[in-house]
C-alpha atoms as a PDB file:
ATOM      1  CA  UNK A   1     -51.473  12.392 -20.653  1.00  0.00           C
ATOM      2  CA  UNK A   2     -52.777   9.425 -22.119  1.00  0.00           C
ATOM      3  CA  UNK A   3     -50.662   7.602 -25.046  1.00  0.00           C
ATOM      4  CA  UNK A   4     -52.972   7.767 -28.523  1.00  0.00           C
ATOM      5  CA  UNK A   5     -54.164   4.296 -29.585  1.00  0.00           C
ATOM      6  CA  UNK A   6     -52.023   2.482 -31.941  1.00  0.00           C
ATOM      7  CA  UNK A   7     -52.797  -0.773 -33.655  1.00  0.00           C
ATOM      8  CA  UNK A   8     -49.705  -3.010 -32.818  1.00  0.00           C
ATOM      9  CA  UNK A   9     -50.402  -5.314 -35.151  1.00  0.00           C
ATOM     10  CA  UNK A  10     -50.250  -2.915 -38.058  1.00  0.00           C
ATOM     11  CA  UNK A  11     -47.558  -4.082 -41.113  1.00  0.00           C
ATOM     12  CA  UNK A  12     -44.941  -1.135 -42.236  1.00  0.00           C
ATOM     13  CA  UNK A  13     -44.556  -0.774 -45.504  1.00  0.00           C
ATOM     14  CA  UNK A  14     -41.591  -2.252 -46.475  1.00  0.00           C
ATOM     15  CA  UNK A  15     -38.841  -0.913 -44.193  1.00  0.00           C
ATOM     16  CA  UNK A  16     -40.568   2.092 -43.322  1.00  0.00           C
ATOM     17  CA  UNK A  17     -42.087   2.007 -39.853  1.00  0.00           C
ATOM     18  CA  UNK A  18     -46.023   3.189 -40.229  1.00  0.00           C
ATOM     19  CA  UNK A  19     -46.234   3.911 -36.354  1.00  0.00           C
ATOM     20  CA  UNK A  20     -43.915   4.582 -33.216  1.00  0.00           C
ATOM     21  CA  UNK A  21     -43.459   0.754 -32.731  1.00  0.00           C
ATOM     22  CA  UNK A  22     -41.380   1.675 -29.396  1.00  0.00           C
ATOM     23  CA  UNK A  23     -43.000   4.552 -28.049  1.00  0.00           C
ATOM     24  CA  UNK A  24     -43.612   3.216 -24.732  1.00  0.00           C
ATOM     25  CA  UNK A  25     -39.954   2.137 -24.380  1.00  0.00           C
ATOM     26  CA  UNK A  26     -39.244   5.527 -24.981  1.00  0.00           C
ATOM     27  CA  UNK A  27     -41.423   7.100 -23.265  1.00  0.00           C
ATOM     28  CA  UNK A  28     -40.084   5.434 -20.043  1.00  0.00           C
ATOM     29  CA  UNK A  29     -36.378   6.144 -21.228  1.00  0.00           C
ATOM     30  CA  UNK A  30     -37.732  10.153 -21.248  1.00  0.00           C
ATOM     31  CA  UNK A  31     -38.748   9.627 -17.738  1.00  0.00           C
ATOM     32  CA  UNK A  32     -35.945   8.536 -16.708  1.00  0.00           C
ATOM     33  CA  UNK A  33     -33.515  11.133 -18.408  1.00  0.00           C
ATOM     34  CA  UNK A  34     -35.073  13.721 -17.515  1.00  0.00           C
ATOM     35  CA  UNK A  35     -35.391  12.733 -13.907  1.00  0.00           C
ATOM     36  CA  UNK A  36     -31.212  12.457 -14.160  1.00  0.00           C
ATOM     37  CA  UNK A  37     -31.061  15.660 -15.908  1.00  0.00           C
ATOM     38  CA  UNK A  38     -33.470  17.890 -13.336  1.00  0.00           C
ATOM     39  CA  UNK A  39     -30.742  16.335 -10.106  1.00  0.00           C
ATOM     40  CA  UNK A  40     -29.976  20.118  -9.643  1.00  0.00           C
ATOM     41  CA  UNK A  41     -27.359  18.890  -7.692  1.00  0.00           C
ATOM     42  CA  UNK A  42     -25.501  17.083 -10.639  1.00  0.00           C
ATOM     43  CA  UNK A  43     -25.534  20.122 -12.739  1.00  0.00           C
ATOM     44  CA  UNK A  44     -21.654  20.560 -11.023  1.00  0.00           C
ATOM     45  CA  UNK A  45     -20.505  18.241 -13.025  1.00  0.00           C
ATOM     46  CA  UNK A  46     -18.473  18.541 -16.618  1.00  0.00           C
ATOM     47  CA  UNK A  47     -20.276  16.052 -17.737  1.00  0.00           C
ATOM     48  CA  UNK A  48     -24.083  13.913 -17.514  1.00  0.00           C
ATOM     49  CA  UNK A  49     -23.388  10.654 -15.732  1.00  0.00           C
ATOM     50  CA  UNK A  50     -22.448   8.026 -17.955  1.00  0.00           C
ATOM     51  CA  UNK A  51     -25.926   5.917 -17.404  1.00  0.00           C
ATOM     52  CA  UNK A  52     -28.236   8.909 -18.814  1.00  0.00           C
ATOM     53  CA  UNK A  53     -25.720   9.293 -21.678  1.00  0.00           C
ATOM     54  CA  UNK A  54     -26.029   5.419 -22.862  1.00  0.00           C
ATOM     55  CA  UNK A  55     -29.853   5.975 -22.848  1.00  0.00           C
ATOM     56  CA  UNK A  56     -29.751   9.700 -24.581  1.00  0.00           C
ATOM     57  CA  UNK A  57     -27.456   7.576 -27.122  1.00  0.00           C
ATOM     58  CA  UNK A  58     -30.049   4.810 -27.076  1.00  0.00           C
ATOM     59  CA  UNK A  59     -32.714   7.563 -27.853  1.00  0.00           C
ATOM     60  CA  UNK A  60     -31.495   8.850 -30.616  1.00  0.00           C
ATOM     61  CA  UNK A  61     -30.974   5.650 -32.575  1.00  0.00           C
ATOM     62  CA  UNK A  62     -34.707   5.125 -32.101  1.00  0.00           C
ATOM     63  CA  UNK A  63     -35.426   8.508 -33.725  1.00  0.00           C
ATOM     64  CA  UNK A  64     -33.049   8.071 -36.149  1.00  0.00           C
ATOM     65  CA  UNK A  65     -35.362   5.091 -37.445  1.00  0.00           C
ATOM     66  CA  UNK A  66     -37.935   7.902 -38.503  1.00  0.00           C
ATOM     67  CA  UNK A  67     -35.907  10.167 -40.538  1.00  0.00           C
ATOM     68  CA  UNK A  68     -37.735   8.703 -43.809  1.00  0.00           C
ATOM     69  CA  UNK A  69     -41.425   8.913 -41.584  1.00  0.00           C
ATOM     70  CA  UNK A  70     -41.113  11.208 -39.058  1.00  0.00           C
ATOM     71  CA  UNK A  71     -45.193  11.867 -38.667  1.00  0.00           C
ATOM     72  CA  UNK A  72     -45.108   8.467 -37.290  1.00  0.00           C
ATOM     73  CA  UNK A  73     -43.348  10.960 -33.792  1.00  0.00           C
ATOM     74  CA  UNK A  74     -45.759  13.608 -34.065  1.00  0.00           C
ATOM     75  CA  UNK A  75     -48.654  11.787 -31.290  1.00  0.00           C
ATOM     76  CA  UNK A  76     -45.979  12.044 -28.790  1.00  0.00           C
ATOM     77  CA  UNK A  77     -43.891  15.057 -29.897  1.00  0.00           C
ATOM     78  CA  UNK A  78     -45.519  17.444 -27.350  1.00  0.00           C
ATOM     79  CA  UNK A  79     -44.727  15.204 -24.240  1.00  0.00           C
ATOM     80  CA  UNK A  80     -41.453  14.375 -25.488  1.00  0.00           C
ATOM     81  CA  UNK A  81     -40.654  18.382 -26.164  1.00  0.00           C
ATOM     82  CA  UNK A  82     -42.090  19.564 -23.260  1.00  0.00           C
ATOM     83  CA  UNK A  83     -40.319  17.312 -20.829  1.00  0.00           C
ATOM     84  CA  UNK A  84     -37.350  18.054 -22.207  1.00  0.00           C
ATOM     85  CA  UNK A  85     -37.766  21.590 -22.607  1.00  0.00           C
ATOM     86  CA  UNK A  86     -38.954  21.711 -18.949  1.00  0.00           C
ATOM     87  CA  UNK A  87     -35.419  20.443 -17.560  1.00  0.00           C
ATOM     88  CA  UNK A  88     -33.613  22.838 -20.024  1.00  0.00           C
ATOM     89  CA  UNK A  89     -35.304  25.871 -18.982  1.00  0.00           C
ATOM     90  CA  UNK A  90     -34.837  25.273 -15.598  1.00  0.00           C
ATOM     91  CA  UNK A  91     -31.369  24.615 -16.311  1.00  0.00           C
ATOM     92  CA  UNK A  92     -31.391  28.053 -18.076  1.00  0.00           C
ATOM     93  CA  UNK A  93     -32.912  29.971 -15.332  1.00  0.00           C
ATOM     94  CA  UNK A  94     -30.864  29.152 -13.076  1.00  0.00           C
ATOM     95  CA  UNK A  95     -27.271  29.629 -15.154  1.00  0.00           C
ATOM     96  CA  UNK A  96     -28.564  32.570 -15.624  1.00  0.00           C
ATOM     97  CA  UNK A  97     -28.578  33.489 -11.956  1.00  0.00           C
ATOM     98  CA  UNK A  98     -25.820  32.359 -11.269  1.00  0.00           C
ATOM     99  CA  UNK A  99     -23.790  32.940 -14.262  1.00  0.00           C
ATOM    100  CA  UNK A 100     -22.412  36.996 -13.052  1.00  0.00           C
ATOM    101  CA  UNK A 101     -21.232  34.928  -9.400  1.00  0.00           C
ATOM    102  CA  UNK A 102     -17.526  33.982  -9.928  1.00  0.00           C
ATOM    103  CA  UNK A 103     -18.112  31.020  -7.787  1.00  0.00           C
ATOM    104  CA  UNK A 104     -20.807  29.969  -9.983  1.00  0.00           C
ATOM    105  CA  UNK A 105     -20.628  26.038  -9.733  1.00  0.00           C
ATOM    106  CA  UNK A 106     -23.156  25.392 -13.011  1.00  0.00           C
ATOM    107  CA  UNK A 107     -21.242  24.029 -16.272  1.00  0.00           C
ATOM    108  CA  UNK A 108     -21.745  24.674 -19.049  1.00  0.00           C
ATOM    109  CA  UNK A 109     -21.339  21.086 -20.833  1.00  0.00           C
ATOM    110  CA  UNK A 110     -23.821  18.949 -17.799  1.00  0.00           C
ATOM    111  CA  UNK A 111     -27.048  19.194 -20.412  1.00  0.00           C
ATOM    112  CA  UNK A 112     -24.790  18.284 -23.825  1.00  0.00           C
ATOM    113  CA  UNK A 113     -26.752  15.167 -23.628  1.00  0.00           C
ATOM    114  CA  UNK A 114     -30.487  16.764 -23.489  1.00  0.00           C
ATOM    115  CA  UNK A 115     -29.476  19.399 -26.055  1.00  0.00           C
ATOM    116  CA  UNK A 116     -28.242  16.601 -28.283  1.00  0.00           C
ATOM    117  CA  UNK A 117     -32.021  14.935 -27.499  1.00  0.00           C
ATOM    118  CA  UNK A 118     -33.222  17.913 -28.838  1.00  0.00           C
ATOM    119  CA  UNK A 119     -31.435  18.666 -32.211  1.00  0.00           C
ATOM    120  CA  UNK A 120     -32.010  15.289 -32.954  1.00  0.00           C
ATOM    121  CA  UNK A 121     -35.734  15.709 -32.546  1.00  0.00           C
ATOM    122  CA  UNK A 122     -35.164  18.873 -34.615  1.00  0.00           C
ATOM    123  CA  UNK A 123     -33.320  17.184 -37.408  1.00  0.00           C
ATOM    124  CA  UNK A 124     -35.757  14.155 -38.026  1.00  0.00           C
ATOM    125  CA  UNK A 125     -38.726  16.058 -37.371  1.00  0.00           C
ATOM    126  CA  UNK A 126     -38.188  19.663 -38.489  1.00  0.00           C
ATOM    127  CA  UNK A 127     -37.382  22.575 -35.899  1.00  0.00           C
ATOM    128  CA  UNK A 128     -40.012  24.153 -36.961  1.00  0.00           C
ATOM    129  CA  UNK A 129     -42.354  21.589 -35.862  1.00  0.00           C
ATOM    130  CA  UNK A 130     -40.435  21.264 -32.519  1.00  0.00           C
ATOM    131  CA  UNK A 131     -40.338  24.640 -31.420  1.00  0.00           C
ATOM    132  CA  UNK A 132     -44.572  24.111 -31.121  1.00  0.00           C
ATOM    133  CA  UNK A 133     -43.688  23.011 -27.918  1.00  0.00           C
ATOM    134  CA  UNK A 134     -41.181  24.920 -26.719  1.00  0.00           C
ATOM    135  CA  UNK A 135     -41.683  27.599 -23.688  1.00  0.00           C
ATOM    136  CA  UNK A 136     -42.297  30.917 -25.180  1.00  0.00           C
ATOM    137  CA  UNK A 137     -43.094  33.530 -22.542  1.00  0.00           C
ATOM    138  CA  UNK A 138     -41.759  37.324 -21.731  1.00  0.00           C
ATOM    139  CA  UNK A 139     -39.367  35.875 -18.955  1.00  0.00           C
ATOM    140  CA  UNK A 140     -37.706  33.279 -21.043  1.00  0.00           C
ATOM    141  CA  UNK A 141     -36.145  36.029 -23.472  1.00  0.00           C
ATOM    142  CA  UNK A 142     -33.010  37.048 -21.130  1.00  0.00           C
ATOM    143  CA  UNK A 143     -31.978  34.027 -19.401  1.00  0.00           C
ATOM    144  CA  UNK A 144     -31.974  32.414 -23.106  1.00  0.00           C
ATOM    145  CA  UNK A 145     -30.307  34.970 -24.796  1.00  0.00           C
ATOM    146  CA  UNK A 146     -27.644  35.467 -21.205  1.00  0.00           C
ATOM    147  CA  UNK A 147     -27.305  31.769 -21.385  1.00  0.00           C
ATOM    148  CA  UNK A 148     -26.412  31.727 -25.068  1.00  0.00           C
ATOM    149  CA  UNK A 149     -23.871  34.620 -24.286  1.00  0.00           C
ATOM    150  CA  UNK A 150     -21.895  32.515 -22.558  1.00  0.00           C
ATOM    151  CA  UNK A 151     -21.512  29.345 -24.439  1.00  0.00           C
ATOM    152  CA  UNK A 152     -20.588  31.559 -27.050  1.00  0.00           C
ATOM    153  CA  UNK A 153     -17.663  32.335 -25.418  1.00  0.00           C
ATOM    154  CA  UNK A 154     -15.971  29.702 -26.550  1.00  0.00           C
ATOM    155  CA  UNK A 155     -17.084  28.555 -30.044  1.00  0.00           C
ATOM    156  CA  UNK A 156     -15.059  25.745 -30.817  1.00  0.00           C
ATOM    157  CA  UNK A 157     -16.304  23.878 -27.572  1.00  0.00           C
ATOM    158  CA  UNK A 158     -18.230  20.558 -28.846  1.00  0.00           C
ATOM    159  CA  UNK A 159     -21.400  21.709 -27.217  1.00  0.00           C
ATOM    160  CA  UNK A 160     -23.018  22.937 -30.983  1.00  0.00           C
ATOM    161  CA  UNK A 161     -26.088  21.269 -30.464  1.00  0.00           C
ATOM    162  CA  UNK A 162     -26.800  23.446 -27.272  1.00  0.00           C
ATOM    163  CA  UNK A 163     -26.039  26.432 -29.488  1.00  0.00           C
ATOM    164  CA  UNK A 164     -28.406  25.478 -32.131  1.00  0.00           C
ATOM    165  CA  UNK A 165     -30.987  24.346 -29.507  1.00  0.00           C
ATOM    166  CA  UNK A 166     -30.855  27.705 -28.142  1.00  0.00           C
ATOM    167  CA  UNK A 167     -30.678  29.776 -31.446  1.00  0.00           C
ATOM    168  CA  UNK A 168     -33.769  28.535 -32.059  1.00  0.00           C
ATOM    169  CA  UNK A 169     -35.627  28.920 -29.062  1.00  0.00           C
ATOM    170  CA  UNK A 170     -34.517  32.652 -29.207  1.00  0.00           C
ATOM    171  CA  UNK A 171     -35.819  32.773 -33.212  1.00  0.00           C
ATOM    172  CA  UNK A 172     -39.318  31.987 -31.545  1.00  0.00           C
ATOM    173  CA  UNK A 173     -39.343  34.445 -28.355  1.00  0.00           C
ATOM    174  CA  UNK A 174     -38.273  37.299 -31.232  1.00  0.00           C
ATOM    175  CA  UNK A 175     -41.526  36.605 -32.595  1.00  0.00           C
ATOM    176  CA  UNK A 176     -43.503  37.368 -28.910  1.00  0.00           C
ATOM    177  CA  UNK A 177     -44.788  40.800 -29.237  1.00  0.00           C
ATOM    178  CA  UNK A 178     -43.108  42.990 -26.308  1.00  0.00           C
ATOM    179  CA  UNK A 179     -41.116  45.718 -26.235  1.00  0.00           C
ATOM    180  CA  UNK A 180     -37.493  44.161 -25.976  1.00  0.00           C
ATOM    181  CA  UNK A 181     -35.660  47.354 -23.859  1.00  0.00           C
ATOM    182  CA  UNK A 182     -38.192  47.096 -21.492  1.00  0.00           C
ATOM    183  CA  UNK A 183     -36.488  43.802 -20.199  1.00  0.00           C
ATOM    184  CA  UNK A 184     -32.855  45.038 -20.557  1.00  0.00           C
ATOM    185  CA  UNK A 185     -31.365  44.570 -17.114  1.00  0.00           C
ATOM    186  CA  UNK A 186     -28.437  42.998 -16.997  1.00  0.00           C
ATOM    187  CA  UNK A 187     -26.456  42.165 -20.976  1.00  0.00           C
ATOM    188  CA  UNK A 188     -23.746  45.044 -19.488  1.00  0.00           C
ATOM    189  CA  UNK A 189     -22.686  42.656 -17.171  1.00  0.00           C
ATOM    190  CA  UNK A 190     -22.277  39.511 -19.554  1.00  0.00           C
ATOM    191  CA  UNK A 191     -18.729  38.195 -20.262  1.00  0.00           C
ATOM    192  CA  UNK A 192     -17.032  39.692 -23.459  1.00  0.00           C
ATOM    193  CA  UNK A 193     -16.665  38.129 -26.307  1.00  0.00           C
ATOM    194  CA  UNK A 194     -13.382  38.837 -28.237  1.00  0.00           C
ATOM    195  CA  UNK A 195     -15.049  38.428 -31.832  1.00  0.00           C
ATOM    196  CA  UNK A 196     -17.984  40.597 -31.462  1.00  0.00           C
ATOM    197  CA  UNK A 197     -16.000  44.428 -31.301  1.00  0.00           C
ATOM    198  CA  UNK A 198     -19.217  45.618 -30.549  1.00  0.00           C
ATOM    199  CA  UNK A 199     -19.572  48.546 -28.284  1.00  0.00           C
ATOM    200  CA  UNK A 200     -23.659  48.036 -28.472  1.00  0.00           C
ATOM    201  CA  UNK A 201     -24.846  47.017 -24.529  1.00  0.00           C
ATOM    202  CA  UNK A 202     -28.671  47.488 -25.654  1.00  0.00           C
ATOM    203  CA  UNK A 203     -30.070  43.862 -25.637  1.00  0.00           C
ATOM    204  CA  UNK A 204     -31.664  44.303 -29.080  1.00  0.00           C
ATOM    205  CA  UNK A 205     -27.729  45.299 -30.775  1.00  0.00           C
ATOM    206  CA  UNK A 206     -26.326  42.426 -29.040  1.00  0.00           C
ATOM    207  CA  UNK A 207     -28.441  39.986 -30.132  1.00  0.00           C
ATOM    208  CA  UNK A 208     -27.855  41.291 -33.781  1.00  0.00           C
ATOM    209  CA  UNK A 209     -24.470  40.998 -32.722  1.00  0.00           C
ATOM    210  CA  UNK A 210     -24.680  37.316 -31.688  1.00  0.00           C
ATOM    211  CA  UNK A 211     -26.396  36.072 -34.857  1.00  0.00           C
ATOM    212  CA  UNK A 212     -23.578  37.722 -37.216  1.00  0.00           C
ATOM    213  CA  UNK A 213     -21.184  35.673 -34.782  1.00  0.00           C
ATOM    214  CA  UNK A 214     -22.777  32.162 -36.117  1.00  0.00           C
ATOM    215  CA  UNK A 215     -23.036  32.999 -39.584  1.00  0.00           C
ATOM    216  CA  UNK A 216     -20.283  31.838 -40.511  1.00  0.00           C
ATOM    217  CA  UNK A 217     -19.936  29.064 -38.457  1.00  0.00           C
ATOM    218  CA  UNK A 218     -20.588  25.775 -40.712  1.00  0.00           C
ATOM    219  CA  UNK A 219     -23.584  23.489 -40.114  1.00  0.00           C
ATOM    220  CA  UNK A 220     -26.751  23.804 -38.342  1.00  0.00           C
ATOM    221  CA  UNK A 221     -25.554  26.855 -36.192  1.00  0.00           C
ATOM    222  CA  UNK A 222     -25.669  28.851 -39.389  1.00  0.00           C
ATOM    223  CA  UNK A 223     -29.251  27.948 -40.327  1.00  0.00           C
ATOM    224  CA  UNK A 224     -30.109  28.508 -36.594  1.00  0.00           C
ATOM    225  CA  UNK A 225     -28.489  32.024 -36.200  1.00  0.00           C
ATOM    226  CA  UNK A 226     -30.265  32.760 -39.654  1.00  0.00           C
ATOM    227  CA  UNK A 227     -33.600  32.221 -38.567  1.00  0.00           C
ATOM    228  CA  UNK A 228     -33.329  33.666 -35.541  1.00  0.00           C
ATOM    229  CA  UNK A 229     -32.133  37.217 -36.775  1.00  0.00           C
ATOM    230  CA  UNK A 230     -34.394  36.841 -39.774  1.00  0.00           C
ATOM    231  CA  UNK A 231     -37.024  36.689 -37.267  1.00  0.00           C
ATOM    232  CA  UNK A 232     -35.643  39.277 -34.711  1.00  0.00           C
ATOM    233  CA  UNK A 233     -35.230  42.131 -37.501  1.00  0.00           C
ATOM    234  CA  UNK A 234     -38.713  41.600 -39.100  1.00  0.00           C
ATOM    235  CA  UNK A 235     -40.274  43.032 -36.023  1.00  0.00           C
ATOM    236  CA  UNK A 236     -41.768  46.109 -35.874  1.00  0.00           C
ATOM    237  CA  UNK A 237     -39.736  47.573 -33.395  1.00  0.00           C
ATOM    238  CA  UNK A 238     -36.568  47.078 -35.592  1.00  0.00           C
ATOM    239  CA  UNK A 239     -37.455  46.748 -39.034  1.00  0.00           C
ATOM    240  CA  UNK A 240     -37.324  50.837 -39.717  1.00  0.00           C
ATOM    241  CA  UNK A 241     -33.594  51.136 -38.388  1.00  0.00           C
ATOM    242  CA  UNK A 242     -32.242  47.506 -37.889  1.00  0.00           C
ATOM    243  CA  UNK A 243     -32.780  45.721 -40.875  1.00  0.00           C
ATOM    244  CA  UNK A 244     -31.925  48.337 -43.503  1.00  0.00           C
ATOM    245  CA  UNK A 245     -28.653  48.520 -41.485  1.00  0.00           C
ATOM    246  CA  UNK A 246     -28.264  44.860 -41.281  1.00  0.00           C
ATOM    247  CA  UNK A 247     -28.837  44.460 -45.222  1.00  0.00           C
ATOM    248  CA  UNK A 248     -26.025  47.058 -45.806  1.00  0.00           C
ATOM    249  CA  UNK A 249     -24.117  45.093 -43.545  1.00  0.00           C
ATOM    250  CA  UNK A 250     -24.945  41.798 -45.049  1.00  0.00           C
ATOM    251  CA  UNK A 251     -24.081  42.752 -48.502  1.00  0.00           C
ATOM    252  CA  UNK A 252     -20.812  44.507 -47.385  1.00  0.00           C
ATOM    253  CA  UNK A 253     -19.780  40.985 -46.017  1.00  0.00           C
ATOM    254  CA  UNK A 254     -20.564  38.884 -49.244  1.00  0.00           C
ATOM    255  CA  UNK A 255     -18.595  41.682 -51.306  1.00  0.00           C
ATOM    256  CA  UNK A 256     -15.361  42.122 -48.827  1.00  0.00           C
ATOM    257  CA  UNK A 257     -15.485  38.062 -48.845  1.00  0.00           C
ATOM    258  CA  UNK A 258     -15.901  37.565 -52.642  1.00  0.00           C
ATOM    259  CA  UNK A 259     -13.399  40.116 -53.612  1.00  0.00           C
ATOM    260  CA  UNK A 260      -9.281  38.586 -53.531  1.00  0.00           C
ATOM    261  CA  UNK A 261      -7.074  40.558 -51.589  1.00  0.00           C
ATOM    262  CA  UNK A 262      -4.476  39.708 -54.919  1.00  0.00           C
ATOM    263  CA  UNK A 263      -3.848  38.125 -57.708  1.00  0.00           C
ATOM    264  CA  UNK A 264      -2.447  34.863 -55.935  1.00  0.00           C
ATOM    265  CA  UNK A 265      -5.508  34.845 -54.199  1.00  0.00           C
ATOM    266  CA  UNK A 266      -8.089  35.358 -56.913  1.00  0.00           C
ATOM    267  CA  UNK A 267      -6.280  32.070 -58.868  1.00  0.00           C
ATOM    268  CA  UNK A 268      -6.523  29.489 -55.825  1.00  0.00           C
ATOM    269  CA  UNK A 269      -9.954  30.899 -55.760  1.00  0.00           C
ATOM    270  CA  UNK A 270     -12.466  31.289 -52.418  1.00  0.00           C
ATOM    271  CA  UNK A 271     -10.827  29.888 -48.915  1.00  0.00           C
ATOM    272  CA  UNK A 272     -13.641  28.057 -46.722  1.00  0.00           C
ATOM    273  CA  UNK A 273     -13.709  30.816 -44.523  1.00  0.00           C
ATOM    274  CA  UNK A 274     -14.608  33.148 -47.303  1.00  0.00           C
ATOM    275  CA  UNK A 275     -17.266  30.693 -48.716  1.00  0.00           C
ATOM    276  CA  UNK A 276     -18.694  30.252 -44.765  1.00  0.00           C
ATOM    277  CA  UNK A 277     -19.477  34.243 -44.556  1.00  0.00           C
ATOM    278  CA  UNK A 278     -20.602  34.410 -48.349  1.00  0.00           C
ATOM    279  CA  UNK A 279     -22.916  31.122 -47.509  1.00  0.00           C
ATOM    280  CA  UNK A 280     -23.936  32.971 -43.643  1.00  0.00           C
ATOM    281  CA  UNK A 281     -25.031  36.099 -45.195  1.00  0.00           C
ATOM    282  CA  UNK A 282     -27.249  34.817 -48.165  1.00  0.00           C
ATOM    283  CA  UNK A 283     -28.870  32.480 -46.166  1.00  0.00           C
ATOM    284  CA  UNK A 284     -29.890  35.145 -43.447  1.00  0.00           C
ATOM    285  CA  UNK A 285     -30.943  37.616 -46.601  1.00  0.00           C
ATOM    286  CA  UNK A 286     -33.154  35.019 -48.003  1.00  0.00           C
ATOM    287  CA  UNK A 287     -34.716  34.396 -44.820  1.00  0.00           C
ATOM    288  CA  UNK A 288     -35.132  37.676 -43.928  1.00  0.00           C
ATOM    289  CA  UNK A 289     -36.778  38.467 -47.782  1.00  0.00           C
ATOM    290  CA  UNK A 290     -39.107  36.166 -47.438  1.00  0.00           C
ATOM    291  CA  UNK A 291     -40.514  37.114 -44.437  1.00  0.00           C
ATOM    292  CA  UNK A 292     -41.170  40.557 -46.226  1.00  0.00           C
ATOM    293  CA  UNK A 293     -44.761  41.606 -46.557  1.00  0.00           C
ATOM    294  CA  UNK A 294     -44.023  44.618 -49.201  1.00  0.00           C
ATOM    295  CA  UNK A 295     -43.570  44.156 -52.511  1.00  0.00           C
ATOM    296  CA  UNK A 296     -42.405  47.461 -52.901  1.00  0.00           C
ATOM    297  CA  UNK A 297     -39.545  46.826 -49.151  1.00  0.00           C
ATOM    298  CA  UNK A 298     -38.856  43.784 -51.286  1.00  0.00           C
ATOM    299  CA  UNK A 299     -38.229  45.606 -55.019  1.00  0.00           C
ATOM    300  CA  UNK A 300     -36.208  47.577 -53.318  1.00  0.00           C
ATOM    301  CA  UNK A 301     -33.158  44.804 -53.104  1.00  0.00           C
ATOM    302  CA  UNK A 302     -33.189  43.952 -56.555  1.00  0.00           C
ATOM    303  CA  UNK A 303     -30.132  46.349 -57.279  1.00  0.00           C
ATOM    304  CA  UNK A 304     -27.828  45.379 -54.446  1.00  0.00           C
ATOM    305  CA  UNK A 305     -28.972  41.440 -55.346  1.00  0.00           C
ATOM    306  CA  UNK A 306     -27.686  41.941 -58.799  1.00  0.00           C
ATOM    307  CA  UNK A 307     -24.581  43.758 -57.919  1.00  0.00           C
ATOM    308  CA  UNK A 308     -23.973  40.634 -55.918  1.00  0.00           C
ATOM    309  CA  UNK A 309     -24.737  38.003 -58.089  1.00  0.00           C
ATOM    310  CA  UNK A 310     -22.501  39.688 -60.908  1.00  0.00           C
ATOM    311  CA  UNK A 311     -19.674  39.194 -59.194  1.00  0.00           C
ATOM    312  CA  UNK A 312     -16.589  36.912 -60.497  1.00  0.00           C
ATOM    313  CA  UNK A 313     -16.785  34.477 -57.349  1.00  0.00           C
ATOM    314  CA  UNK A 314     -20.884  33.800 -58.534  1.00  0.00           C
END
């Protein structure tokens, strides 16, 4: 693919860059990583090797530049994306083959640095702008979701940006129209996860499931799991039984969190984890009711919304 034209000798206003001044720098520092990154071989390792790290970390300090102009990114945005998104979901594929083998010699932590790449991209530019270009096809739906399974199994490993990076992709392949049992084959066989207490195997409940897991998890793993079951429960095929369930559920878990347990508690007021699952659940609610193509589906909330919002902790 051909680089669009830029005139090098345009001025930026002020500090503001007008262009991608080093796009072919980075361009050939893409190359580059991702040729480290797709070494199948070095996927054994805990970590990337410290030479694609300095020039991930040299990446993002170029993107950072655009946070204030980041249209200036969008002419290359679909090479950068896809060869990225290339390495990861071959990465994916194959953790996912490998992942039910005890032996299995795949980490989880060798792609921190790509994933990091990637939320970066997503933060300056907007994941909803990146996820244009990422792969979005029947197949990609359980190695994703198996893949996510297991760095899950650990959430307060540093790998967050692979979380988020992976919340999201599965927020867009909820959106493919397919019939989601049809490629349940193998989530009875994924490692347990102690905070889930769900005895749901059906892909569909656990990735319900998985999403209430980040809710309450602070930053950008939060907004991720929000989108992604705001996405997953407007479908046809689980907006009849799913989300009225999920609703209940939703406003259960802002009441149970809001309410003290005692007097002590209501006078030092809301602990961070209470605020975290008050924060989780509104944010997936007002996702998920603006998504809503009934007025009438919609009227419907107003009564639990108000119960809510009359509460002492609002």
């Amino acid at each position: 693919m051909s680089d669009p034209v830029q005139n090098d000798n345009a001025e930026d206003v002020g500090s503001v860059p007008s262009f991608f001044r080093e796009h072919a720098e980075f361009l050939h520092l893409l190359d580059e990583v991702a040729t480290s990154a797709s070494n199948v071989e070095s996927w054994t390792l805990p970590n990337a090797p410290e030479e694609e790290m300095r020039l991930i970390r040299e990446m993002k300090k170029t993107l950072d530049v655009y946070q204030e102009q980041p249209t200036c990114l969008d002419p290359y945005l679909e090479r950068i994306v896809s060869r990225l998104m290339s390495v990861v979901q071959e990465y994916v594929y194959a953790f996912h083959d490998t992942m039910y083998k005890p032996e299995s010699p795949i980490t989880v932590t060798r792609m921190d640095g790509i994933f990091d790449l990637l939320y970066t991209l997503c933060k300056v530019r907007g994941y909803k702008v990146i996820l244009r270009f990422f792969p979005h096809g029947v197949a990609d739906v359980e190695p994703v979701f198996a893949t996510l399974w297991r760095f899950s199994v650990d959430l307060e490993a540093s790998n967050w940006p692979a979380r988020y990076t992976l919340l999201i992709w599965l927020s867009l392949l909820a959106m493919i129209p397919f019939d989601i049992e049809s490629i349940d084959s193998g989530t009875t066989d994924l490692p347990a996860i102690a905070e889930l207490g769900t005895s749901d195997v059906s892909l569909m409940g656990r990735w319900v499931e998985l999403g209430k897991l980040f809710l309450c998890k602070p930053g950008c793993e939060m907004e991720g799991a929000a989108v992604m079951l705001s996405r997953l429960l407007s479908r046809r095929d689980s907006a009849a039984v799913l989300r009225p369930e999920f609703i209940e559920w939703a406003a259960r878990e802002i009441t149970n969190a809001a309410r003290p347990i005692d007097t002590a508690a209501a006078n030092a007021g809301l602990q961070i984890g209470s605020v975290l699952r008050i924060n989780g659940a509104l944010r997936v609610l007002c996702h998920l009711f603006s998504a809503m193509d009934s007025h009438a589906t919609l009227d419907a909330q107003i009564p639990m919304l108000l119960d809510i919002f009359q509460m002492d902790a609002f």
